[in-house]
N, C-alpha and C. Protein backbone atom coordinates (compact mmCIF):
# COMPACT_ATOMS: atom_id res chain seq x y z
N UNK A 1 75.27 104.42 108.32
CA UNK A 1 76.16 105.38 108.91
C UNK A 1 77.35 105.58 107.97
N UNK A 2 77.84 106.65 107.87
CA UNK A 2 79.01 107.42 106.81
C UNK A 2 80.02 108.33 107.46
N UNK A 3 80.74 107.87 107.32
CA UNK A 3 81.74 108.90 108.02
C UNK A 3 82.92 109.02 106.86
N UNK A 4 83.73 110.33 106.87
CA UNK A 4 84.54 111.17 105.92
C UNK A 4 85.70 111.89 106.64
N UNK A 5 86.95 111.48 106.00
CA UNK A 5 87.84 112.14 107.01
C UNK A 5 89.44 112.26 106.14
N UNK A 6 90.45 112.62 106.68
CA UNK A 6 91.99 112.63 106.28
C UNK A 6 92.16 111.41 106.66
N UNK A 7 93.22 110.93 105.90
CA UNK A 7 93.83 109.54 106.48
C UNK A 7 95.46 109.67 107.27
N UNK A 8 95.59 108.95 108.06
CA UNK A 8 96.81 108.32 108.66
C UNK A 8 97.29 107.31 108.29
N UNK A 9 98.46 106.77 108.27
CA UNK A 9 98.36 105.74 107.43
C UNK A 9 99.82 104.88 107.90
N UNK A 10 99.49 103.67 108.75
CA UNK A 10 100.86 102.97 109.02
C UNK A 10 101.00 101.47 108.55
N UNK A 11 101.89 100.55 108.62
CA UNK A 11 102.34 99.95 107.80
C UNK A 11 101.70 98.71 108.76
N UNK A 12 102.40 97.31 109.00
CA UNK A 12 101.92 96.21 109.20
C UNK A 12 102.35 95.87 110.39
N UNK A 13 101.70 95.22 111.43
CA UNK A 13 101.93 94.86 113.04
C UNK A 13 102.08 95.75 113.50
N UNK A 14 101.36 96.43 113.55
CA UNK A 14 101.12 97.53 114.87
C UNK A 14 100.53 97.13 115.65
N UNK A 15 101.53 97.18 117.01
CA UNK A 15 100.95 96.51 117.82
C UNK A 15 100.75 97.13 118.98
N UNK A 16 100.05 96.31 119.98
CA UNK A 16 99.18 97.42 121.03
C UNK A 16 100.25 98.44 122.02
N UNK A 17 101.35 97.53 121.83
CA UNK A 17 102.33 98.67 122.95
C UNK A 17 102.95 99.92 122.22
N UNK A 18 102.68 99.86 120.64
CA UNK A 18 103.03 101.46 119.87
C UNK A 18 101.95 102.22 120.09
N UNK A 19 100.44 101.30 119.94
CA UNK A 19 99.59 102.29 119.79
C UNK A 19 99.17 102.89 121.11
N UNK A 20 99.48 102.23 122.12
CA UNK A 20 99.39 102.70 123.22
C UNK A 20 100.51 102.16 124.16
N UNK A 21 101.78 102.84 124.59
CA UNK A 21 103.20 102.18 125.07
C UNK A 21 102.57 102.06 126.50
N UNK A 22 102.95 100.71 126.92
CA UNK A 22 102.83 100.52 128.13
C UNK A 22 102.80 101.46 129.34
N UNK A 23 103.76 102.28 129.36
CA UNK A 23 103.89 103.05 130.52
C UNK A 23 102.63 104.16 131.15
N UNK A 24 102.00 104.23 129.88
CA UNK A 24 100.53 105.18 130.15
C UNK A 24 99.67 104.12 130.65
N UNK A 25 99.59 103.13 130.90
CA UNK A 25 98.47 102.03 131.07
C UNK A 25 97.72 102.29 132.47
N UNK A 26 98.58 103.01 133.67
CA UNK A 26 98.08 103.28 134.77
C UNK A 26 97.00 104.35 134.99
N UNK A 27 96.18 104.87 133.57
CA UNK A 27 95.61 105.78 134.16
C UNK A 27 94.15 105.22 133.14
N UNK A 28 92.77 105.04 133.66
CA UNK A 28 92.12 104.83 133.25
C UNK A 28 90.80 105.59 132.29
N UNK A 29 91.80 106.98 132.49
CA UNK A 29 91.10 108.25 131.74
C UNK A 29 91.57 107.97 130.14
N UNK A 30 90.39 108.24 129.40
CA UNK A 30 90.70 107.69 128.35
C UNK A 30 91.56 109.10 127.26
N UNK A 31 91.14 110.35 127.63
CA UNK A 31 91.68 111.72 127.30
C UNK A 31 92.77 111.74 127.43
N UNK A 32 93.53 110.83 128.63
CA UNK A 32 94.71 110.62 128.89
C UNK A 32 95.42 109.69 128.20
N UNK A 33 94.89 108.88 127.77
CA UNK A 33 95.62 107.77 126.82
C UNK A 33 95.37 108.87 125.57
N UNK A 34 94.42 109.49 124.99
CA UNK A 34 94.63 110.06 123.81
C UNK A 34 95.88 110.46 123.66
N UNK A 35 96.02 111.20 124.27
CA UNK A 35 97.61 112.33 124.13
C UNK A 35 98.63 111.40 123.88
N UNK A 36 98.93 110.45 124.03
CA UNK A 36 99.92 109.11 123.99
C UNK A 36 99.75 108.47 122.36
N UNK A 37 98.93 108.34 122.14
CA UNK A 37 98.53 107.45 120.71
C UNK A 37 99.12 107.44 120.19
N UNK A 38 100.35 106.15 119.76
CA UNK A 38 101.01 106.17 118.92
C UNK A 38 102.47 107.26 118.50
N UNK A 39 102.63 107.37 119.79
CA UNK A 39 103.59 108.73 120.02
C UNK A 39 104.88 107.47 120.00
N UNK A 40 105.06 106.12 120.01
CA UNK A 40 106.14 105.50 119.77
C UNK A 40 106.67 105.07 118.20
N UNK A 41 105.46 105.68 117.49
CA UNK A 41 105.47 105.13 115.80
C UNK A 41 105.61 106.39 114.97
N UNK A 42 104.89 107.20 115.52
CA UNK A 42 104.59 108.49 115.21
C UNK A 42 104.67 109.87 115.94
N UNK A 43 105.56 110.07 117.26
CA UNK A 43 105.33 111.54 118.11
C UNK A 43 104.51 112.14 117.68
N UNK A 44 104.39 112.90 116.67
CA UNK A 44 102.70 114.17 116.32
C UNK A 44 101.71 113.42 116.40
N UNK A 45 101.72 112.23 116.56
CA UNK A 45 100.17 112.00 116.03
C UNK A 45 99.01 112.89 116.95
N UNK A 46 99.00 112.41 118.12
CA UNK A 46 98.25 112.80 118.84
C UNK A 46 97.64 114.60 118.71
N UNK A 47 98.73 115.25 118.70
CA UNK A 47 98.70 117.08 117.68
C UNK A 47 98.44 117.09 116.86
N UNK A 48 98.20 116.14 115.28
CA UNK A 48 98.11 116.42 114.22
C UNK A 48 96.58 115.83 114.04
N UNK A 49 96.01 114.83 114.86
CA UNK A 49 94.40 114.17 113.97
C UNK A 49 93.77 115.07 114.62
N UNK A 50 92.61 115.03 113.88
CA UNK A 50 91.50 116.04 114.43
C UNK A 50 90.17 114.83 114.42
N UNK A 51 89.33 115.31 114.55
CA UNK A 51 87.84 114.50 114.66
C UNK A 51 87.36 113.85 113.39
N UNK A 52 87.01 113.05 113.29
CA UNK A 52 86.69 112.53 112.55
C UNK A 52 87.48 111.93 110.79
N UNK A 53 88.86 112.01 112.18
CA UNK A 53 89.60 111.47 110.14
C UNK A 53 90.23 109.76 111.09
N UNK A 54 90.63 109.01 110.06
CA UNK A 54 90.45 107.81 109.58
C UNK A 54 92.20 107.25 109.65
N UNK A 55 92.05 106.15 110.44
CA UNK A 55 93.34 105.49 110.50
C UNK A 55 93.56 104.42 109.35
N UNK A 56 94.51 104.33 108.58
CA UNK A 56 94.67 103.04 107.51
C UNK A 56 95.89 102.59 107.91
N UNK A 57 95.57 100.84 107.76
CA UNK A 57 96.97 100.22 108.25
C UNK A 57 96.78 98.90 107.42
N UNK A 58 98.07 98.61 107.51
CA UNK A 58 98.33 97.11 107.19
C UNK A 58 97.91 95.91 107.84
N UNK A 59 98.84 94.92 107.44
CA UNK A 59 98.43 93.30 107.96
C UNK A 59 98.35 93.39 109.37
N UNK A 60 98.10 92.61 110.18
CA UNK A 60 98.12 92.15 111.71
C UNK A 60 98.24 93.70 112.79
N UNK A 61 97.04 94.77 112.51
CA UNK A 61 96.97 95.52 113.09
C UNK A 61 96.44 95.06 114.50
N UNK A 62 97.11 95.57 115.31
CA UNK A 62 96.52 95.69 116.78
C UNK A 62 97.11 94.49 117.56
N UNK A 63 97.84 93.68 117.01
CA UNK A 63 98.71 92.46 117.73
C UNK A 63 100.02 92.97 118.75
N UNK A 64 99.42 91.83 119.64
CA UNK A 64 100.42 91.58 120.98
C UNK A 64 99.20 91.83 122.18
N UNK A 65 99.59 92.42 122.92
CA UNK A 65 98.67 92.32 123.65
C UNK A 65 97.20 92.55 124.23
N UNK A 66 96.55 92.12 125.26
CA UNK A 66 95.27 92.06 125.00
C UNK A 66 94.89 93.53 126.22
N UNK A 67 94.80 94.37 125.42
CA UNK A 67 94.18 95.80 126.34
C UNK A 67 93.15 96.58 125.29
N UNK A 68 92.51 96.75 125.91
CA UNK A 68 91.11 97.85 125.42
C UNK A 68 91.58 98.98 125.34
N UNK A 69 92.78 99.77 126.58
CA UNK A 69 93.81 100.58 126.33
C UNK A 69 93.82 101.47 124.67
N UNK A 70 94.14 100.52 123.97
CA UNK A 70 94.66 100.49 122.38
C UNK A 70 93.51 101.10 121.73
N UNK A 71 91.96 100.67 121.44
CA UNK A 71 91.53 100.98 120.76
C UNK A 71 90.65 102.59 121.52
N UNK A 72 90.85 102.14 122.81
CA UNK A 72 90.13 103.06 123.37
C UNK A 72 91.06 104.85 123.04
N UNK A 73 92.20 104.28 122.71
CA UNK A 73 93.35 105.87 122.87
C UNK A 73 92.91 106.30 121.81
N UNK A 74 92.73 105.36 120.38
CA UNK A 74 92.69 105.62 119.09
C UNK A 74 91.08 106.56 119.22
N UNK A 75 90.02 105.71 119.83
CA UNK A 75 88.87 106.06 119.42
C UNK A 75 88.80 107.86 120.36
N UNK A 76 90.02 107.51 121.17
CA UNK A 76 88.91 109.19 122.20
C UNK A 76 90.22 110.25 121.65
N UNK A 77 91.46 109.90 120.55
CA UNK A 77 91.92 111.17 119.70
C UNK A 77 90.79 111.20 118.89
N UNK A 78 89.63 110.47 118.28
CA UNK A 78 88.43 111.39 117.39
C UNK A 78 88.47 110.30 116.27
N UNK A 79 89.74 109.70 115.87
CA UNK A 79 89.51 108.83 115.08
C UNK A 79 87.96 108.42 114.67
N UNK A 80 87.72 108.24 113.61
CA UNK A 80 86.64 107.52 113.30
C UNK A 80 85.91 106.53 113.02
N UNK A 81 87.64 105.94 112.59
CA UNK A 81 87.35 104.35 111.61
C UNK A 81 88.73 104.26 111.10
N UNK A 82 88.99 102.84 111.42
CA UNK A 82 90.63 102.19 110.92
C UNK A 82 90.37 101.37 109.96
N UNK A 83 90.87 101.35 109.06
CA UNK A 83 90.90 100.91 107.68
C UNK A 83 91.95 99.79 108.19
N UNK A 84 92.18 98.31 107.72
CA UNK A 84 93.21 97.73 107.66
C UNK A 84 93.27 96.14 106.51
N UNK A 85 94.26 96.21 106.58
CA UNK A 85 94.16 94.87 105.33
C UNK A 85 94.09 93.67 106.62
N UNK A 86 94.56 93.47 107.58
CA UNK A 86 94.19 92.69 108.65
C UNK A 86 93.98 93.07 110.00
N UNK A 87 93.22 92.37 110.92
CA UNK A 87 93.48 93.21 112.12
C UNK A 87 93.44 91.59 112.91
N UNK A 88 94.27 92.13 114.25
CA UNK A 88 94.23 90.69 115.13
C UNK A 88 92.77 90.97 116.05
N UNK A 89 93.00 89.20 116.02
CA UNK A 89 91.59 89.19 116.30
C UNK A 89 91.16 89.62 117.90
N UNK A 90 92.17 89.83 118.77
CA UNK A 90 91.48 90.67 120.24
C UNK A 90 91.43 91.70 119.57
N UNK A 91 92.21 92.54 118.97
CA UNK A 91 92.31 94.33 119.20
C UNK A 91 90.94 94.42 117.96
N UNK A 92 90.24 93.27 117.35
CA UNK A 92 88.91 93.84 116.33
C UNK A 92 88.34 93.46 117.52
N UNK A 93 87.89 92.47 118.56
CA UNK A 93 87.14 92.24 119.13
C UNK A 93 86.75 93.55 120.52
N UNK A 94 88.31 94.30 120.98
CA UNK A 94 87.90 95.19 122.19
C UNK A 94 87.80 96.22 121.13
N UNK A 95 88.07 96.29 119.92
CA UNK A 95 87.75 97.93 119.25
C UNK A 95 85.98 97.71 119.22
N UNK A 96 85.46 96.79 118.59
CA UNK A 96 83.66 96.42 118.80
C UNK A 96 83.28 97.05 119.59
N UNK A 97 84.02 96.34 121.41
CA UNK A 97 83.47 96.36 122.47
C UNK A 97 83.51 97.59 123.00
N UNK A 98 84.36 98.56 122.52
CA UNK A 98 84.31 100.09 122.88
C UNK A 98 83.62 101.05 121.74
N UNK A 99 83.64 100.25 120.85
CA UNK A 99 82.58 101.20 119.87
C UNK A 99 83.41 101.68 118.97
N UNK A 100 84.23 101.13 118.77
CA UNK A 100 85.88 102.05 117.55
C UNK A 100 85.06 101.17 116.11
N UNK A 101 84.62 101.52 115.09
CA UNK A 101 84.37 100.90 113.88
C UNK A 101 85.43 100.71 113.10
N UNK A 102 85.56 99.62 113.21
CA UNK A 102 87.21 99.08 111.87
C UNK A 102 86.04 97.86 110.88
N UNK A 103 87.52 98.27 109.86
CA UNK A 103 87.13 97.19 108.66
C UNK A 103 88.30 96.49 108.30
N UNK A 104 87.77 95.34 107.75
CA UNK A 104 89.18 94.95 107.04
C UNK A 104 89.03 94.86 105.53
N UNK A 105 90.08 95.49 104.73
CA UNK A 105 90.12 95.46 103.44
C UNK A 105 91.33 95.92 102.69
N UNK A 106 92.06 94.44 102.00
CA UNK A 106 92.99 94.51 101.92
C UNK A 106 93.57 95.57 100.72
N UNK A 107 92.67 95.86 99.76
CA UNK A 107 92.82 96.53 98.71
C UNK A 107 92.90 97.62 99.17
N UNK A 108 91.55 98.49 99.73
CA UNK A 108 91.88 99.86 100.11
C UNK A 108 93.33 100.11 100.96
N UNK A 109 93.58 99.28 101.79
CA UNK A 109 94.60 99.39 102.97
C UNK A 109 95.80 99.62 102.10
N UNK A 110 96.26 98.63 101.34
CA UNK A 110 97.23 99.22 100.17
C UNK A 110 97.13 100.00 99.15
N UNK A 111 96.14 100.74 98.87
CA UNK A 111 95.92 101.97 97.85
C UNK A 111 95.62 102.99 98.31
N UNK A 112 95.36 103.45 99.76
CA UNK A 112 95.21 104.87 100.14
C UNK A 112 96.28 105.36 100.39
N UNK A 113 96.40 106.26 100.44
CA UNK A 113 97.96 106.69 101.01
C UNK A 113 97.79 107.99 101.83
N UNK A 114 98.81 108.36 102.67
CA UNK A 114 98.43 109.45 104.08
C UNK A 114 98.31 110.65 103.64
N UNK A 115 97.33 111.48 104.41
CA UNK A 115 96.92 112.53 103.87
C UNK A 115 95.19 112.51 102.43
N UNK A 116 95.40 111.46 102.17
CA UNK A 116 93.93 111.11 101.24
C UNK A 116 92.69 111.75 101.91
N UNK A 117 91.61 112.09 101.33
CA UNK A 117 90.42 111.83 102.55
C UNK A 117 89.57 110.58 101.62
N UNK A 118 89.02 110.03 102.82
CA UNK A 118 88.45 109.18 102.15
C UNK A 118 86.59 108.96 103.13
N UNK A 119 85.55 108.27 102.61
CA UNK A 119 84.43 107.95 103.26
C UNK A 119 84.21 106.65 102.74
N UNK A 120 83.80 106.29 104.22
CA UNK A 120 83.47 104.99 104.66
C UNK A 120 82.19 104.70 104.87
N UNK A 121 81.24 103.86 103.87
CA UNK A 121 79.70 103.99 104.00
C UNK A 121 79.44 102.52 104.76
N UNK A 122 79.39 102.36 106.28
CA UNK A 122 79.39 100.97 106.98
C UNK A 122 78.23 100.28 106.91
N UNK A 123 77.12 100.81 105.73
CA UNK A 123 76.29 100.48 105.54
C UNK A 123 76.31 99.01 104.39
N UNK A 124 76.99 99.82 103.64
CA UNK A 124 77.17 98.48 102.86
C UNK A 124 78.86 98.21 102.33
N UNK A 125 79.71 98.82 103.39
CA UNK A 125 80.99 98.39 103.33
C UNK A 125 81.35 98.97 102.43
N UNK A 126 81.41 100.22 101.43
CA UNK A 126 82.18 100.93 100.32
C UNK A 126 83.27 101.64 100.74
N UNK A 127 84.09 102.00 100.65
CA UNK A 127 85.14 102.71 100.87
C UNK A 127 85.78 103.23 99.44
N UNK A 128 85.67 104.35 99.44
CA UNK A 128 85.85 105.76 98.63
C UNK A 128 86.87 106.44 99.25
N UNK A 129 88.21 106.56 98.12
CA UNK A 129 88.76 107.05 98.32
C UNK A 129 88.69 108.26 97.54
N UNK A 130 88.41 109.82 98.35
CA UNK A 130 87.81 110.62 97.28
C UNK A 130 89.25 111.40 96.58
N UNK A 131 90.30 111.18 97.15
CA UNK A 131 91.25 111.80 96.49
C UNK A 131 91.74 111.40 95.21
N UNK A 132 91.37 110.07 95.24
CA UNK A 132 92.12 109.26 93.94
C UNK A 132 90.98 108.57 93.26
N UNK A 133 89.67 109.07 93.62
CA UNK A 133 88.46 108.45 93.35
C UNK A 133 87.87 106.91 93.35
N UNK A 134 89.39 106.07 93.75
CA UNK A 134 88.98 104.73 93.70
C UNK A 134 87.83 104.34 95.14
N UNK A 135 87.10 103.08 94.54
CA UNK A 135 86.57 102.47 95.42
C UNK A 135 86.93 101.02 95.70
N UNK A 136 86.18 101.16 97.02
CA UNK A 136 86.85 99.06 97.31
C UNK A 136 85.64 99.04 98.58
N UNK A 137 85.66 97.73 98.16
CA UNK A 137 84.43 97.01 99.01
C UNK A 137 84.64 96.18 100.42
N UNK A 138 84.82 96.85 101.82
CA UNK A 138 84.95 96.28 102.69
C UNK A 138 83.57 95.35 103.10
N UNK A 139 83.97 94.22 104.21
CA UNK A 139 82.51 93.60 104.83
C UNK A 139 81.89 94.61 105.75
N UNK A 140 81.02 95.05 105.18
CA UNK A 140 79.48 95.80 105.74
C UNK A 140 79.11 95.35 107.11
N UNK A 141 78.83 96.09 108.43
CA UNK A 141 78.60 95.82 109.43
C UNK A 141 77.07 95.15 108.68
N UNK A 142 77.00 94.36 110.07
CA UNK A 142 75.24 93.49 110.75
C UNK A 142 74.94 94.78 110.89
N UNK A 143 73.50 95.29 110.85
CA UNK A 143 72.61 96.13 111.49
C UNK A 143 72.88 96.08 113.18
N UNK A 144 72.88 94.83 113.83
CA UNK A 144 73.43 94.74 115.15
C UNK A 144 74.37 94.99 115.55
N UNK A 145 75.01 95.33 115.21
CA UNK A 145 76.84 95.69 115.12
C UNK A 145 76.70 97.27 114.75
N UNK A 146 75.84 97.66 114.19
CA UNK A 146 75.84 99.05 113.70
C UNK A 146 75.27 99.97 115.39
N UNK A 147 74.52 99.06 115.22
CA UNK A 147 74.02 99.49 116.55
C UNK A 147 74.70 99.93 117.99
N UNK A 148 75.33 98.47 118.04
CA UNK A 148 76.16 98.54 119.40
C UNK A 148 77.32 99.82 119.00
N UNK A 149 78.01 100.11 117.73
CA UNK A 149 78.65 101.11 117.52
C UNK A 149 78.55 102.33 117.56
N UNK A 150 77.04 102.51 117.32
CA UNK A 150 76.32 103.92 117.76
C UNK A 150 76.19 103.84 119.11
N UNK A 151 75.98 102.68 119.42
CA UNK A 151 75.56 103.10 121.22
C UNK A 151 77.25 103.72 122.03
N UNK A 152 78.30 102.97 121.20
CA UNK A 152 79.37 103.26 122.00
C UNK A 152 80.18 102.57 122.53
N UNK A 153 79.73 101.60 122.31
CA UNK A 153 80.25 100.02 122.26
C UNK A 153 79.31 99.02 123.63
N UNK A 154 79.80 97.91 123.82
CA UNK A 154 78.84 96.65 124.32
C UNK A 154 78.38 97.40 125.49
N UNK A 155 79.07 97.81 126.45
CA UNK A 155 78.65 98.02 127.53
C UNK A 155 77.71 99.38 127.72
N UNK A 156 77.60 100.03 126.65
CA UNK A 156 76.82 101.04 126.71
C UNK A 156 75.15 100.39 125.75
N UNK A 157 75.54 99.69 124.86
CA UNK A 157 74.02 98.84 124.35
C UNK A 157 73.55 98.15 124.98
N UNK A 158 74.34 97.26 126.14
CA UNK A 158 73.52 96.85 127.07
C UNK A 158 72.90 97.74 128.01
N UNK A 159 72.99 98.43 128.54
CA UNK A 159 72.79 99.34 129.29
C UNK A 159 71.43 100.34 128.61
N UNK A 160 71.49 100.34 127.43
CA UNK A 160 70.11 101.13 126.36
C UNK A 160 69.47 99.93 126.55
N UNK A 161 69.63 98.86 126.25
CA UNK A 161 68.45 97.60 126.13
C UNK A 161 68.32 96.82 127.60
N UNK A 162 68.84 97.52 128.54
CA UNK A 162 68.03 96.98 130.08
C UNK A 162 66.91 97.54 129.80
């Protein structure tokens, strides 16, 4: 799987109450958390991504608290794939579980810069940055992991393999 997009691009500890501020948490529509995304780090964001372009971030992305909230806002603005030099380990574990594909890689994360487009081959972890032509080698999903990401995340692969 390959995906190609514009980049966004924020800095280190972003954490779950920017990417999604608490006060939206009461509504379990996920269209509804889109519109919010990161509107405490960034106001446009949510107006400015379109489908299929690509979040890049720094160290200890997705830290503080533990909500699905977070990756779920990111994944239903269209996002495609978050680039990061680290991510904490709940917000990689509920981005899996909803089907959001992140990588971690510390090189690309500090050499893309916003506005780039870049493609992400999760096949064998390459990341191409086509604006500046560099490449860098993230860890390559499992085939099983590829899977559950196409399905949409855990609860929808289980649900194909009943």
């Amino acid at each position: 799987m390959k995906v190609s997009g514009k980049t966004h691009k924020y800095g280190d500890n972003v954490d779950t109450d920017v990417i999604i501020p608490a006060r939206y948490l009461n509504t379990p529509d996920a269209q509804e958390l889109a519109k919010h995304c990161m509107e405490d780090i960034d106001a446009g964001f949510a107006a400015r991504v379109r489908p299929g372009e690509i979040m890049v971030a720094g160290r200890n992305f997705g830290c503080g608290s533990s909500r699905e909230h977070a990756p779920l806002a990111i994944k239903a603005c269209g996002v495609a794939c978050v680039i990061a030099a680290t991510f904490a380990r709940i917000f990689y574990r509920n981005a899996l579980n909803i089907g959001l594909p992140i990588l971690e890689c510390p090189e690309a994360a500090a050499a893309i810069k916003a506005g780039d487009t870049v493609s992400v081959d999760f096949d064998t972890g390459v990341i191409t940055d086509e604006t500046t032509g560099q490449t860098f080698r993230g860890e390559p999903f499992p085939p099983f992991m590829q899977e559950l990401i196409a399905a949409g995340g855990l609860a929808a692969y289980r649900r194909a393999r009943a």
